[in-house]
Protein backbone atom coordinates (compact mmCIF):
# COMPACT_ATOMS: atom_id res chain seq x y z
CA UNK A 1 -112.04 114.73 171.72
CA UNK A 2 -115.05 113.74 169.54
CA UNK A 3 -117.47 115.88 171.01
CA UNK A 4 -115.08 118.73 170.89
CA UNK A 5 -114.34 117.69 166.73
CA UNK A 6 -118.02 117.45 166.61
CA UNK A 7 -118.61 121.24 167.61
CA UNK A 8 -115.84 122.64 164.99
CA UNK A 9 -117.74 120.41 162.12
CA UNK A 10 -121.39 121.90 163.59
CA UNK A 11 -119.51 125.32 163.60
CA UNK A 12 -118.34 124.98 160.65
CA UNK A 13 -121.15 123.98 158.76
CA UNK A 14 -123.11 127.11 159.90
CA UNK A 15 -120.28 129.05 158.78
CA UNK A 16 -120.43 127.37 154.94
CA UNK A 17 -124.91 128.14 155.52
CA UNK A 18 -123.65 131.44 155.49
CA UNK A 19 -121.41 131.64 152.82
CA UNK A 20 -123.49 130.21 150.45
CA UNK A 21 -125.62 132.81 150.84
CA UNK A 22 -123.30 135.60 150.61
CA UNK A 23 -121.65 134.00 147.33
CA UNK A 24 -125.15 134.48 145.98
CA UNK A 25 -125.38 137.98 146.65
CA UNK A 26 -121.99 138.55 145.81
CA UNK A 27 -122.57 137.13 142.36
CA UNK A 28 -122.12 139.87 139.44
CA UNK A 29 -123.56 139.58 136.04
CA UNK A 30 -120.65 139.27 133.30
CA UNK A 31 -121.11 140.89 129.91
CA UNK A 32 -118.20 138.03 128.82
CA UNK A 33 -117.95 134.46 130.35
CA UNK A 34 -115.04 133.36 132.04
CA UNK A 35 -113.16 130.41 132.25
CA UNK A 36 -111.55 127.96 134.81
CA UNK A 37 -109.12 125.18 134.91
CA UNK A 38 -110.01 123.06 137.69
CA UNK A 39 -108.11 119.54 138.63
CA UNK A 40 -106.93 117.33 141.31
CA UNK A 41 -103.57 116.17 141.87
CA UNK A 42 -101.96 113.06 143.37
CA UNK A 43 -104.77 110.73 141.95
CA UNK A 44 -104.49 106.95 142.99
CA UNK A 45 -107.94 106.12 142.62
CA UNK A 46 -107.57 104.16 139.38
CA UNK A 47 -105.45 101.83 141.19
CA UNK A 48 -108.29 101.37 142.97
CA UNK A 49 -110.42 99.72 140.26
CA UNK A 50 -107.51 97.64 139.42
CA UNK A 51 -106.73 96.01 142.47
CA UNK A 52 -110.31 95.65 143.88
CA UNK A 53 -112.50 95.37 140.48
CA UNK A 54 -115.36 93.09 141.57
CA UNK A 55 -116.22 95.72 143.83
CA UNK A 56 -116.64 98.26 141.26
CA UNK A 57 -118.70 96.92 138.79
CA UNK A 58 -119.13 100.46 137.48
CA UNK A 59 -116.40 102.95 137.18
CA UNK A 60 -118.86 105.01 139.33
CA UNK A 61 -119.36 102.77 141.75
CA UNK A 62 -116.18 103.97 142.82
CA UNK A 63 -116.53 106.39 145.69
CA UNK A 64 -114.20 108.79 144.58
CA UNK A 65 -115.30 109.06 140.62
CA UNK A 66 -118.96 109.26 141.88
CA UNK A 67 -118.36 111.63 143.74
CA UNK A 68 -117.16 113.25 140.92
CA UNK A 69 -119.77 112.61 138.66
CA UNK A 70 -122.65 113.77 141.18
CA UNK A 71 -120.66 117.30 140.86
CA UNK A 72 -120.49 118.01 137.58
CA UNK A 73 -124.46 116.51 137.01
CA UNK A 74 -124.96 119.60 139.91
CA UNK A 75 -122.62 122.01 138.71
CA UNK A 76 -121.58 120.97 134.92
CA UNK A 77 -118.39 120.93 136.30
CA UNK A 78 -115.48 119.47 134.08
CA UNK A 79 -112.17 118.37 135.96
CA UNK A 80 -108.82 117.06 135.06
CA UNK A 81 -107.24 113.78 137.35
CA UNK A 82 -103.37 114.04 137.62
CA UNK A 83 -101.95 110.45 138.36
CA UNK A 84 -99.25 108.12 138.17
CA UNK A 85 -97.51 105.57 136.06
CA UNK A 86 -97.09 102.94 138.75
CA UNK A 87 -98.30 102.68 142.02
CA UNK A 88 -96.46 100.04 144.45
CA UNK A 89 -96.21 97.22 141.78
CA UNK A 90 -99.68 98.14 139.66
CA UNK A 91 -99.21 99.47 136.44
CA UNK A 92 -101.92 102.42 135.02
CA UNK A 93 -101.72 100.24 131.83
CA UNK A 94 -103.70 97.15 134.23
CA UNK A 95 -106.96 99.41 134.29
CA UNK A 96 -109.83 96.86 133.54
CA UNK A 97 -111.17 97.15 130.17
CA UNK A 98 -114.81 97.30 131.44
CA UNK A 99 -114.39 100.96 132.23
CA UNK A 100 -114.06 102.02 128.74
CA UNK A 101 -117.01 102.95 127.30
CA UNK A 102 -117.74 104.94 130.38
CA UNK A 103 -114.50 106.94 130.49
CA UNK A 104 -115.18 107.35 126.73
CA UNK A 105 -118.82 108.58 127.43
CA UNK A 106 -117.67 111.19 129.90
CA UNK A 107 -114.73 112.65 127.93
CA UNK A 108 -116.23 115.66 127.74
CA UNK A 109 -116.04 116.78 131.11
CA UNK A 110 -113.16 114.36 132.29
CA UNK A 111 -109.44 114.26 131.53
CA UNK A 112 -106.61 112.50 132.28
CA UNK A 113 -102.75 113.48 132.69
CA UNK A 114 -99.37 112.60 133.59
CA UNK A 115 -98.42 113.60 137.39
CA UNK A 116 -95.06 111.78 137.70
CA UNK A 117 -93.88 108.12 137.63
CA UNK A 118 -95.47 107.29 141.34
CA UNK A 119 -95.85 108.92 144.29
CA UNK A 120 -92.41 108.89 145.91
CA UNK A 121 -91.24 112.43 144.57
CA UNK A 122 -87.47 112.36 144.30
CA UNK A 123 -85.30 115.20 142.26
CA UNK A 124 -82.35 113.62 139.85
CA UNK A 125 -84.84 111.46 137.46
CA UNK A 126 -82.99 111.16 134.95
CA UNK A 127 -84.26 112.44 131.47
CA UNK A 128 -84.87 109.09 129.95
CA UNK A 129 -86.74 107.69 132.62
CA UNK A 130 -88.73 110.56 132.81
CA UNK A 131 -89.70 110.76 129.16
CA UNK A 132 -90.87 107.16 129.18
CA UNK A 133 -92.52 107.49 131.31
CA UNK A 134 -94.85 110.33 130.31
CA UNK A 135 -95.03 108.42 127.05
CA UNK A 136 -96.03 105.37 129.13
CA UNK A 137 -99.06 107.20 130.86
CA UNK A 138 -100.28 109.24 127.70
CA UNK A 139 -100.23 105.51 126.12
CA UNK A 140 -102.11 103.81 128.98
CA UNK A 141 -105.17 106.94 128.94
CA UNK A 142 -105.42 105.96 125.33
CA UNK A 143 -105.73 102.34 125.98
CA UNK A 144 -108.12 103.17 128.90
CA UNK A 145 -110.40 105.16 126.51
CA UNK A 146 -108.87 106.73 123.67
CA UNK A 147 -106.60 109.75 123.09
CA UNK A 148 -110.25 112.32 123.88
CA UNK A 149 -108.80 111.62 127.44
CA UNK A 150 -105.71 113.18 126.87
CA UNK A 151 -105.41 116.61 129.36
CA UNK A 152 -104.14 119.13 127.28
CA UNK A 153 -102.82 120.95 130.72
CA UNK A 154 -100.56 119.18 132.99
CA UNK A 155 -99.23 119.80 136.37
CA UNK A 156 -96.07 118.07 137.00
CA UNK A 157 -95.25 116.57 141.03
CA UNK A 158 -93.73 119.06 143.29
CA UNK A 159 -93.82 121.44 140.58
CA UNK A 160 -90.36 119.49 139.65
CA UNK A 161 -89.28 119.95 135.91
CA UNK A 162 -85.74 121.15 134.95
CA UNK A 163 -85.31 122.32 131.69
CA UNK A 164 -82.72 118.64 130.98
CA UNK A 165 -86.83 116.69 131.83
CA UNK A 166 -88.38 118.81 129.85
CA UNK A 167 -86.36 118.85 126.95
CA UNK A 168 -86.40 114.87 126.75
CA UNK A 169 -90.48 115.38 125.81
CA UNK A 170 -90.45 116.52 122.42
CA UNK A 171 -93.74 118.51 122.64
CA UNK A 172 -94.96 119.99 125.67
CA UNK A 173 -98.59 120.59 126.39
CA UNK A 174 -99.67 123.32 128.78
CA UNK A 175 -97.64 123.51 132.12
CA UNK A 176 -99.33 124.77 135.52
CA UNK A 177 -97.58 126.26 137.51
CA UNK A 178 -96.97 126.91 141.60
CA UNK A 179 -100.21 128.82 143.42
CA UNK A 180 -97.46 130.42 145.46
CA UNK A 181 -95.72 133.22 143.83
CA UNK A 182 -92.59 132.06 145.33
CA UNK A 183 -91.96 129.07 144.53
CA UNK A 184 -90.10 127.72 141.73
CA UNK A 185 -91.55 125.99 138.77
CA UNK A 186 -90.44 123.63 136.36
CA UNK A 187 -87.43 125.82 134.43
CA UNK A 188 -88.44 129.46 134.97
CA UNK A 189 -85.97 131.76 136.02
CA UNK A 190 -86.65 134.44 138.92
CA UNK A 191 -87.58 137.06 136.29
CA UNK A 192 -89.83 134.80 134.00
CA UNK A 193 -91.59 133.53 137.11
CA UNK A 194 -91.99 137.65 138.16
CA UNK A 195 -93.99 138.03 134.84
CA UNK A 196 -95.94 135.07 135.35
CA UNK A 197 -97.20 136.08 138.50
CA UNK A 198 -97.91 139.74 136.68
CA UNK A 199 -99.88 138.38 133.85
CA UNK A 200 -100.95 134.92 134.65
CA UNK A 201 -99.59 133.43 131.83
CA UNK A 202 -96.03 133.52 129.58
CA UNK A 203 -94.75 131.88 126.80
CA UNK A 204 -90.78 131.00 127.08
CA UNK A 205 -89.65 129.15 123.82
CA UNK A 206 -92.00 126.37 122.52
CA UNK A 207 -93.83 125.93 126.24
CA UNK A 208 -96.72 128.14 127.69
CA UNK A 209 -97.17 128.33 131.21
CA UNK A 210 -99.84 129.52 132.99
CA UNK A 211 -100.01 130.43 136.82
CA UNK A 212 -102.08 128.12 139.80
CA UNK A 213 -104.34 130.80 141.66
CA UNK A 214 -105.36 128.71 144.33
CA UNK A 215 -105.63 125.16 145.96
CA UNK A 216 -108.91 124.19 147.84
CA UNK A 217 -107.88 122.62 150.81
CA UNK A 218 -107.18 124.19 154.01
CA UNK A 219 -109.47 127.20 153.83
CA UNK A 220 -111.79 128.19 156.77
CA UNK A 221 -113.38 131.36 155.38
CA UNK A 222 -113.76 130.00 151.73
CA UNK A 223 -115.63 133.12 150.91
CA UNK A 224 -113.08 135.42 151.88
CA UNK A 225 -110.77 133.51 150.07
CA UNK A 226 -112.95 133.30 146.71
CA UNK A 227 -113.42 137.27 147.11
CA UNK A 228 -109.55 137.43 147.17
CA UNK A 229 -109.36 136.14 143.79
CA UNK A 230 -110.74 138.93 142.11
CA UNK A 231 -112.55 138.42 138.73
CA UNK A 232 -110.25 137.09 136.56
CA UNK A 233 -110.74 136.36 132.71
CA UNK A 234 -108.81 133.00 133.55
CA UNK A 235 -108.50 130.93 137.09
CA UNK A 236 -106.92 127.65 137.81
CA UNK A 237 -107.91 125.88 141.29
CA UNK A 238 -106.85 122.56 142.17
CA UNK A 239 -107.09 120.56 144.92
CA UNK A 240 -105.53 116.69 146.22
CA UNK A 241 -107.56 113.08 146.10
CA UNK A 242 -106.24 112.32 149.66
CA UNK A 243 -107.55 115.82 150.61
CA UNK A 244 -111.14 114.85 149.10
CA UNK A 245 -110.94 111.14 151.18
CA UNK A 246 -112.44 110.39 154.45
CA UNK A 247 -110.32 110.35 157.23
CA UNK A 248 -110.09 108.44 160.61
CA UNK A 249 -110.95 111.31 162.92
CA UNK A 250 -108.10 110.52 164.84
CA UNK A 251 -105.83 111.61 161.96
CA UNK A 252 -108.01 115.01 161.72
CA UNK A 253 -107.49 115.58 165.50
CA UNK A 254 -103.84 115.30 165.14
CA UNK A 255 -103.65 117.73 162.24
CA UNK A 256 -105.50 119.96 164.56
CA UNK A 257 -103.13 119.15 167.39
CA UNK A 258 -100.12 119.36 165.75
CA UNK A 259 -100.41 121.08 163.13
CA UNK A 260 -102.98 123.94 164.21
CA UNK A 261 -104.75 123.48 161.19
CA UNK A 262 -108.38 121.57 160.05
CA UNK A 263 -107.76 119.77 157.72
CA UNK A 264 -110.85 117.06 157.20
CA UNK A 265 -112.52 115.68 153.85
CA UNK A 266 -115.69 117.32 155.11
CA UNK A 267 -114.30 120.25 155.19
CA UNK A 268 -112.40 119.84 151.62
CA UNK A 269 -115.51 118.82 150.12
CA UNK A 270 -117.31 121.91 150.90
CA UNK A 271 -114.85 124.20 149.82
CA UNK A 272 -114.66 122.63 146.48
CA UNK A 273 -118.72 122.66 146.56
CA UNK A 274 -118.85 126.36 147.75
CA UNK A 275 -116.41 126.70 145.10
CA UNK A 276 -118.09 125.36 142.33
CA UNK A 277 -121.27 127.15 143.40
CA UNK A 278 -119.40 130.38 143.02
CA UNK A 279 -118.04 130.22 139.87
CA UNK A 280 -121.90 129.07 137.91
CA UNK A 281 -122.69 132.49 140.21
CA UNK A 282 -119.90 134.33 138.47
CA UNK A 283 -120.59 132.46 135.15
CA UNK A 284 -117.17 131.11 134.62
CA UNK A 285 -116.83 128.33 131.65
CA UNK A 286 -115.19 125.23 132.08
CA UNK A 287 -111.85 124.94 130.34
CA UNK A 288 -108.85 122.17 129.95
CA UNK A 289 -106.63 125.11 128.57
């Protein structure tokens, strides 16, 4: 079983040689810049630095926010972190102060949202709940930092947001929506979510939401995929912490296995590189919306 994992990541890596290349070549010259949304969803990492802070004497020294960092030094890539209020019985609000200057120092290309109130994703929240805790996360980011962390864009679990959760959050900021055309989001009826998909982006009362193109993970032929996409004025990719974490090779067999799909960090990490390669080539502009 390892040597025969071993030949799909050898394969594979030829494959992304290849692609590089071709993204090159592929690469137009724009008259007007573009810009992209890019973030990552389901993050747990900052419970990271509060459970296990003497091992992360820098908030860099974390493996998944320096992995981060190395990207946008490469690729002056700016990216927005989804998380949580709680996680098991951590609270965001425990993050050690000694990662505030540095979160404040690298505002500019680093935000900070509300996801949901954990992980467990279950529909019937009720309104009140749900409002405090949004208000409890935008409060923690500030206390982290200060409000320059504050993602202007969010992206809500499961796509879950009935118009009774919504309502109980007085102002809305940006909502992204599903990357598949049909699925529900948040409130949108059938129709609304028919113009969305038309136009990328609609405006229904006080709330603007704009459309998810596509999610990194899970792509083989990344370059097909990118040429799929089209030129857009406007693109929103996001991809998953878990999907961006080392995995136990037996758990990437059994995805294989069972699910007939590779689905490996290694692999996740070069889509979002081959990614971020191709939109410098296409001279798209970072954006938080």
């Amino acid at each position: 079983m390892r040597i025969f994992l071993t030949v799909i990541c050898l394969c594979y890596s030829a494959l992304c040689y290849f692609q590089m290349k071709e993204i090159a070549a592929d690469a137009e010259v724009a008259e007007e810049r573009r810009v992209v949304h890019l973030s990552v969803d389901d993050v747990e990492a900052f419970f990271d630095l509060i459970r296990h802070e003497e091992q992360f004497p820098s908030l860099f020294d974390h493996p998944f926010f320096g992995y981060l960092k190395k990207l946008h030094e490469k690729n002056g890539m700016k990216v927005t972190l989804y998380t949580y209020e709680t996680l098991g019985t951590d609270s965001l609000r425990s993050v050690p102060s000694r990662y505030r200057k540095e979160l404040r120092d690298n505002a500019g290309w680093l935000k900070i949202g509300f996801h949901w109130p954990h992980p467990e994703f279950k529909e019937g929240i009720s309104a009140e709940s749900f409002r405090r805790s949004y208000e409890n996360v935008n409060e923690a980011i500030c206390d982290m930092a200060d409000s320059t962390l504050l993602a202007p864009a969010l992206r809500l679990h499961y796509f879950y947001g009935p118009d009774s959760l919504l309502r109980s959050v007085e102002k809305w900021p940006v909502l992204l929506t599903a990357d598949d055309e049909h699925r529900p989001s948040y409130d949108l009826s059938p129709s609304l979510r028919e113009r969305l998909n038309r136009s990328g982006s609609i405006q229904s009362g006080s709330r603007r939401y704009v459309k998810t193109d596509m999610r990194i993970e899970g792509h083989l032929n990344m370059r097909h995929r990118l040429r799929a996409l089209g030129h857009p004025d406007t693109l929103v990719i996001f991809t998953h912490e878990w999907a961006l974490t080392p995995q136990p090779m037996k758990r990437v067999a059994a995805t294989l296995i069972y699910n007939r799909r590779l689905q490996c960090s290694a692999l996740n990490r070069r889509n979002l590189e081959l990614t971020l390669r191709w939109l410098g080539e296409h001279k798209y502009d970072y954006t938080f919306l």
